[in-house]
PDB file of N, CA and C in Angstrom:
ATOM      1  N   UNK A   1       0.808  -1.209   0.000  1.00  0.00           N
ATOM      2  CA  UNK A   1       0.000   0.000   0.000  1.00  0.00           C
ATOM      3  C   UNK A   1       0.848   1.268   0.000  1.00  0.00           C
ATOM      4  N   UNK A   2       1.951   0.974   0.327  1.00  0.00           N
ATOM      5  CA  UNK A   2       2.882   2.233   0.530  1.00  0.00           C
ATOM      6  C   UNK A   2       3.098   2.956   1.302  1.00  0.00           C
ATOM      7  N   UNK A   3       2.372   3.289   2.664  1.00  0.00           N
ATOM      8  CA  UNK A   3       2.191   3.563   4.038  1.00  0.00           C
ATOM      9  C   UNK A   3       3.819   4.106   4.589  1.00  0.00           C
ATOM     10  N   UNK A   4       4.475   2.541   4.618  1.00  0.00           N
ATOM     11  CA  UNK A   4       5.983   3.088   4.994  1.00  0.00           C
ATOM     12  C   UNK A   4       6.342   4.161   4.222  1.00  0.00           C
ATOM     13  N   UNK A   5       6.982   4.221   3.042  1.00  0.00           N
ATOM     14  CA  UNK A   5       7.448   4.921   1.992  1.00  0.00           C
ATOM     15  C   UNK A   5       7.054   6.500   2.294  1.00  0.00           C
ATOM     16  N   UNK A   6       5.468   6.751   2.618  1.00  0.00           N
ATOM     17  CA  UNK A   6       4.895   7.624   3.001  1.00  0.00           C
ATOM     18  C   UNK A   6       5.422   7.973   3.994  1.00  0.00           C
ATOM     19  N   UNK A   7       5.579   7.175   5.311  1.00  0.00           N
ATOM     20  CA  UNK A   7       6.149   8.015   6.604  1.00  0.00           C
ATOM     21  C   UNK A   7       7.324   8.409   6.413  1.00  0.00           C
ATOM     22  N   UNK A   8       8.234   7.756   5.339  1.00  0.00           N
ATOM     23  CA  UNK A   8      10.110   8.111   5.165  1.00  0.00           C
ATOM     24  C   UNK A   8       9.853   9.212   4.921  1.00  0.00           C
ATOM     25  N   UNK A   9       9.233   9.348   3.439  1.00  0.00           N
ATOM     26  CA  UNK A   9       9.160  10.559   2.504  1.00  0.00           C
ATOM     27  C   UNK A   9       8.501  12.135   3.608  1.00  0.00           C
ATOM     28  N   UNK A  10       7.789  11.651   4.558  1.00  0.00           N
ATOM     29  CA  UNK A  10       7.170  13.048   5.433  1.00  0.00           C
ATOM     30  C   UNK A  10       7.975  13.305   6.447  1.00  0.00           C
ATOM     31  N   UNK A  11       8.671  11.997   6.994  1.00  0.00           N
ATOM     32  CA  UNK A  11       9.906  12.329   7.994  1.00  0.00           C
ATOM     33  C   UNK A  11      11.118  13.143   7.350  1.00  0.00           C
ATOM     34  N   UNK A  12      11.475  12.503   5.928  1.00  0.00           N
ATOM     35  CA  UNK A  12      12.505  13.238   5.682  1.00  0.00           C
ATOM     36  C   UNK A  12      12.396  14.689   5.350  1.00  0.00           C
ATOM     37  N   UNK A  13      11.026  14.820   4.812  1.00  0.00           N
ATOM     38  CA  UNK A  13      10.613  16.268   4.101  1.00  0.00           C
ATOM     39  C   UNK A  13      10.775  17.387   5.355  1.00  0.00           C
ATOM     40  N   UNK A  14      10.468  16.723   6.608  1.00  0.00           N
ATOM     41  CA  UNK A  14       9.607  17.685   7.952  1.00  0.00           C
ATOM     42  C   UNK A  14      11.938  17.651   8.385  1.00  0.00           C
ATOM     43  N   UNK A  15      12.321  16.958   8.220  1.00  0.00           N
ATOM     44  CA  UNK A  15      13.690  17.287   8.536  1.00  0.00           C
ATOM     45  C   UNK A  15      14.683  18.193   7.857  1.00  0.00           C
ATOM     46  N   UNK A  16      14.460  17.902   6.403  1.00  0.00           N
ATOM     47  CA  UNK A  16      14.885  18.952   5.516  1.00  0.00           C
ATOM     48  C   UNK A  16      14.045  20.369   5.755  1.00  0.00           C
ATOM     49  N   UNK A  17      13.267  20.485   6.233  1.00  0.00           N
ATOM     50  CA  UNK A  17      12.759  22.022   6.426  1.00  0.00           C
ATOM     51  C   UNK A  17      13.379  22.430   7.786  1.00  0.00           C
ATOM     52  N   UNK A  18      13.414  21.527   8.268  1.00  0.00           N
ATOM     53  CA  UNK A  18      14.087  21.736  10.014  1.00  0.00           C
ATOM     54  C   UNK A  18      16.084  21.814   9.324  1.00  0.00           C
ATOM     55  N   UNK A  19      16.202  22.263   8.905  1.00  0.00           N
ATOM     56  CA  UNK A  19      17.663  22.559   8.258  1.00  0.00           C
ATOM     57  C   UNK A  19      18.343  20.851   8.204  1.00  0.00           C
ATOM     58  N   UNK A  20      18.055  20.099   8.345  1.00  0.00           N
ATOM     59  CA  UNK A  20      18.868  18.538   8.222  1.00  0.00           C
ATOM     60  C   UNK A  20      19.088  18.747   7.013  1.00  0.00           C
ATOM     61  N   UNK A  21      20.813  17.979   6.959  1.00  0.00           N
ATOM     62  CA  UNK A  21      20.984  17.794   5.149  1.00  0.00           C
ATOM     63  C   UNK A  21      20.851  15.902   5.310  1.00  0.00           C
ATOM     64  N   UNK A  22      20.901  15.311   6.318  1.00  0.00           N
ATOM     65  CA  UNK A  22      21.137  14.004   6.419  1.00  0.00           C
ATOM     66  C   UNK A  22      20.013  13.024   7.289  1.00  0.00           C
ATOM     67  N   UNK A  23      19.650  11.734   6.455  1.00  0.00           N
ATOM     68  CA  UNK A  23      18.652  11.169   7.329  1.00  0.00           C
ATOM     69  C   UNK A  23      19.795   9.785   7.821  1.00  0.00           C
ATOM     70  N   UNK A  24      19.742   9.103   9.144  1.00  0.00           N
ATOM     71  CA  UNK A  24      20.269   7.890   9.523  1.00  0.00           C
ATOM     72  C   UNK A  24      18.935   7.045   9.654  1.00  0.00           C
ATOM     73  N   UNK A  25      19.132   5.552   9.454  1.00  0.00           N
ATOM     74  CA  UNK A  25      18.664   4.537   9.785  1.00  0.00           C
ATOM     75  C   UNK A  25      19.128   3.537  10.366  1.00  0.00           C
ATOM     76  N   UNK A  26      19.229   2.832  11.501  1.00  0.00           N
ATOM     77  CA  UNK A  26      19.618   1.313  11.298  1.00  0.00           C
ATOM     78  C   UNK A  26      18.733   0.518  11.347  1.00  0.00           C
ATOM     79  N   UNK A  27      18.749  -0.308  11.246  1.00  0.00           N
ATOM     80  CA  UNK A  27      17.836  -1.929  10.553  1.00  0.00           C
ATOM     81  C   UNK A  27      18.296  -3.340  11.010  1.00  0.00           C
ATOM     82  N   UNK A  28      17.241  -4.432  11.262  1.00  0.00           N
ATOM     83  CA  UNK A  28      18.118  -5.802  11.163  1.00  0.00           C
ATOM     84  C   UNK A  28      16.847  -6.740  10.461  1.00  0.00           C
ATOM     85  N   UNK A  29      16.073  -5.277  10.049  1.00  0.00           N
ATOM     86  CA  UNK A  29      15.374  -6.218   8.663  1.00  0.00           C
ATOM     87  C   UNK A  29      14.705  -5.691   7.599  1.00  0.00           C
ATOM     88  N   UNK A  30      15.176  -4.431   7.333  1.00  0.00           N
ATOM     89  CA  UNK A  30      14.287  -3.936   6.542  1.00  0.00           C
ATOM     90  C   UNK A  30      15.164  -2.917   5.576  1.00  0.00           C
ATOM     91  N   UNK A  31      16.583  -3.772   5.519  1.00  0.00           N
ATOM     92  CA  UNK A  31      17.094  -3.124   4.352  1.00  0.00           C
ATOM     93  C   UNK A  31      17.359  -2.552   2.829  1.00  0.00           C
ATOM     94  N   UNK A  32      16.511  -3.912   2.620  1.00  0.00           N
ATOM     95  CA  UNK A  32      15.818  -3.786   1.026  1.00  0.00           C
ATOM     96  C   UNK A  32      15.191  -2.529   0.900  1.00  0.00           C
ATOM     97  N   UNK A  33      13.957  -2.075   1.970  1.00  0.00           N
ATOM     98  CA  UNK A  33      12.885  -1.249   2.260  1.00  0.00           C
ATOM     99  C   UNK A  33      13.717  -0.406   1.929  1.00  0.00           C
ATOM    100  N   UNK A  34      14.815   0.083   2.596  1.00  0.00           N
ATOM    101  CA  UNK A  34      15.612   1.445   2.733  1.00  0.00           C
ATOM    102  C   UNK A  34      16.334   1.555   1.996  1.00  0.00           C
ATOM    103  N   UNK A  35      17.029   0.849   0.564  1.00  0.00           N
ATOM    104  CA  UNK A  35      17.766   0.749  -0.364  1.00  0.00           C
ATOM    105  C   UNK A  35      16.777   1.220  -1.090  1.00  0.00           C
ATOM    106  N   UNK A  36      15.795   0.930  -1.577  1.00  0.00           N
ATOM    107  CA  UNK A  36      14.689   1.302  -2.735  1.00  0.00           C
ATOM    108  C   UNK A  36      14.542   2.861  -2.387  1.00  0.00           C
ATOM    109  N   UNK A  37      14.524   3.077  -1.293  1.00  0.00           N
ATOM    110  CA  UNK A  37      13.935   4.688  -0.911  1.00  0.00           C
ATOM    111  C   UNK A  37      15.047   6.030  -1.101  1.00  0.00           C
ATOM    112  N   UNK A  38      16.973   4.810  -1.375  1.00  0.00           N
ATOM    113  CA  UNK A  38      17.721   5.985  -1.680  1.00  0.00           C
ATOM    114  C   UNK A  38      18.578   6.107  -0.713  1.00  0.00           C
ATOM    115  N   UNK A  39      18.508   4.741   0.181  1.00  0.00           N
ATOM    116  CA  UNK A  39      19.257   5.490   1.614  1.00  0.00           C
ATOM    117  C   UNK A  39      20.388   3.831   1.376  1.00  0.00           C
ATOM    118  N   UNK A  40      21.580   4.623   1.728  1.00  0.00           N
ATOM    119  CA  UNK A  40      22.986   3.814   1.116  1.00  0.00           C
ATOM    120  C   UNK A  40      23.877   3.520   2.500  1.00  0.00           C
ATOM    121  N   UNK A  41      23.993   1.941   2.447  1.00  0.00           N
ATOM    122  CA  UNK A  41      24.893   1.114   3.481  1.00  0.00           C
ATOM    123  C   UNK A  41      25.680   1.808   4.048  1.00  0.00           C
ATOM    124  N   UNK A  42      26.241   2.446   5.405  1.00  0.00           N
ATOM    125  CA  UNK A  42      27.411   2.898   5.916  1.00  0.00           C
ATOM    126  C   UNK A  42      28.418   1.445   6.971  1.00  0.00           C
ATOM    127  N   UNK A  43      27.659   0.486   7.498  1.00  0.00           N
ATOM    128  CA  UNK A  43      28.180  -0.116   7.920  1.00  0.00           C
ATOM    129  C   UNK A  43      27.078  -0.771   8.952  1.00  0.00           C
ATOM    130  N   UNK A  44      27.943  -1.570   9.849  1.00  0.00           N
ATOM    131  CA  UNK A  44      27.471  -2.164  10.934  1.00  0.00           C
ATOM    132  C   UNK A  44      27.652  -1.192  12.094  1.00  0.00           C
ATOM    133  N   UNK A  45      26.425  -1.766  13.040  1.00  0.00           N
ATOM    134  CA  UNK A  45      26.114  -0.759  14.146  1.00  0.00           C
ATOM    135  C   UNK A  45      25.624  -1.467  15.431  1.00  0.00           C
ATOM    136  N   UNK A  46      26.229  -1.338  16.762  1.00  0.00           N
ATOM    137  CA  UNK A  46      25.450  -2.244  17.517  1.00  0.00           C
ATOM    138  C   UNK A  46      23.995  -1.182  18.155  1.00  0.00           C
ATOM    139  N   UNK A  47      23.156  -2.429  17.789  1.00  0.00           N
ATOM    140  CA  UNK A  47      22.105  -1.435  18.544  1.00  0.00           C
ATOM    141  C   UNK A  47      21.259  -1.575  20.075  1.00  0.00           C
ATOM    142  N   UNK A  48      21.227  -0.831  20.522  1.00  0.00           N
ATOM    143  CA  UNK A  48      20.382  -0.560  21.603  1.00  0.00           C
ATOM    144  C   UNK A  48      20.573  -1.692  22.792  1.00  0.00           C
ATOM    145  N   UNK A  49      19.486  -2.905  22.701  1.00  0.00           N
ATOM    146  CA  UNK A  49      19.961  -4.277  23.038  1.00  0.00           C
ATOM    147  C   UNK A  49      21.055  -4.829  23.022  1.00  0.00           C
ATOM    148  N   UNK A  50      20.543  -5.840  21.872  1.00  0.00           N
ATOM    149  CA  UNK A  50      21.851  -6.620  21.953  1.00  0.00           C
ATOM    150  C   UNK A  50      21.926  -7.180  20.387  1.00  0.00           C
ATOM    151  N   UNK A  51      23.178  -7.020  20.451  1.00  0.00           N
ATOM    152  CA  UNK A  51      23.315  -7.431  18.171  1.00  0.00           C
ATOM    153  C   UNK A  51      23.757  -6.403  18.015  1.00  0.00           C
ATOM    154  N   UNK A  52      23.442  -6.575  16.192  1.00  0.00           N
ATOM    155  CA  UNK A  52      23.994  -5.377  15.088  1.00  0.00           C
ATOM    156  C   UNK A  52      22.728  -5.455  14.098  1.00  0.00           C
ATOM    157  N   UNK A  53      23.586  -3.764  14.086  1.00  0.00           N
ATOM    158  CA  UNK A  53      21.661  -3.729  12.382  1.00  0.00           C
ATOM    159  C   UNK A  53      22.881  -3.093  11.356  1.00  0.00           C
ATOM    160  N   UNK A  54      22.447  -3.171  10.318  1.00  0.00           N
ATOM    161  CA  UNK A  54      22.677  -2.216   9.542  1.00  0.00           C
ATOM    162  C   UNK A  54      23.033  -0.495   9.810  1.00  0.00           C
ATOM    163  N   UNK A  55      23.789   0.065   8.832  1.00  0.00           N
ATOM    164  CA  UNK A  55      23.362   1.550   9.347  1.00  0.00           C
ATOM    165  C   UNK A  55      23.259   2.040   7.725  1.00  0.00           C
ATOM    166  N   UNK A  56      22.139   2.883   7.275  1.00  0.00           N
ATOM    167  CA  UNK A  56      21.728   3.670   6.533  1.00  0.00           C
ATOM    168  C   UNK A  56      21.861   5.054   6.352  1.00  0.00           C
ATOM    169  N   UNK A  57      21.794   6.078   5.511  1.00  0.00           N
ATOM    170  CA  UNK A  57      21.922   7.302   5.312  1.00  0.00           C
ATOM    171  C   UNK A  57      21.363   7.953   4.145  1.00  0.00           C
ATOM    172  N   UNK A  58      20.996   9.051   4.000  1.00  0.00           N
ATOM    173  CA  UNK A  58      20.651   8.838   2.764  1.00  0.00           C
ATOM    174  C   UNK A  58      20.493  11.071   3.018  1.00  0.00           C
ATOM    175  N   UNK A  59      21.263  11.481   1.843  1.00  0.00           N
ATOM    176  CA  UNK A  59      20.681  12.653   1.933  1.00  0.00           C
ATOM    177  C   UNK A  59      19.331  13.699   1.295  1.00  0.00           C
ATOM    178  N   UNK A  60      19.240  14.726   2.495  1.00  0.00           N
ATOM    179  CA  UNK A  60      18.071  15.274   1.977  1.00  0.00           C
ATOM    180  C   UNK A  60      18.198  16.204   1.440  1.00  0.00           C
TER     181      UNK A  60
END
């Protein structure tokens, strides 16, 4: 339905007006999601818990 795509695209828009030139993500499953939308691999990241996600970026 596109729902996600929608919240990236209004998060990133509402950040780029707030002066951001840069969006971050990390992930440990939804990297495909965030490759299609423009946002490019920086590496591994431990997160929060316990593990590693992905880390994403993508500019605005």
């Amino acid at each position: 339905m596109g729902y996600g795509k929608l919240i990236v695209d209004f998060a990133c828009e509402t950040l780029k007006e707030m002066g951001y030139k840069e969006v971050y993500v990390y992930t440990d499953q939804a990297s495909e999601f965030y490759k299609k939308l423009g946002f490019e691999y920086q590496g591994m990241v431990d997160k929060n818990d316990t593990g590693q996600a992905e880390l994403y970026k993508k500019a605005i």
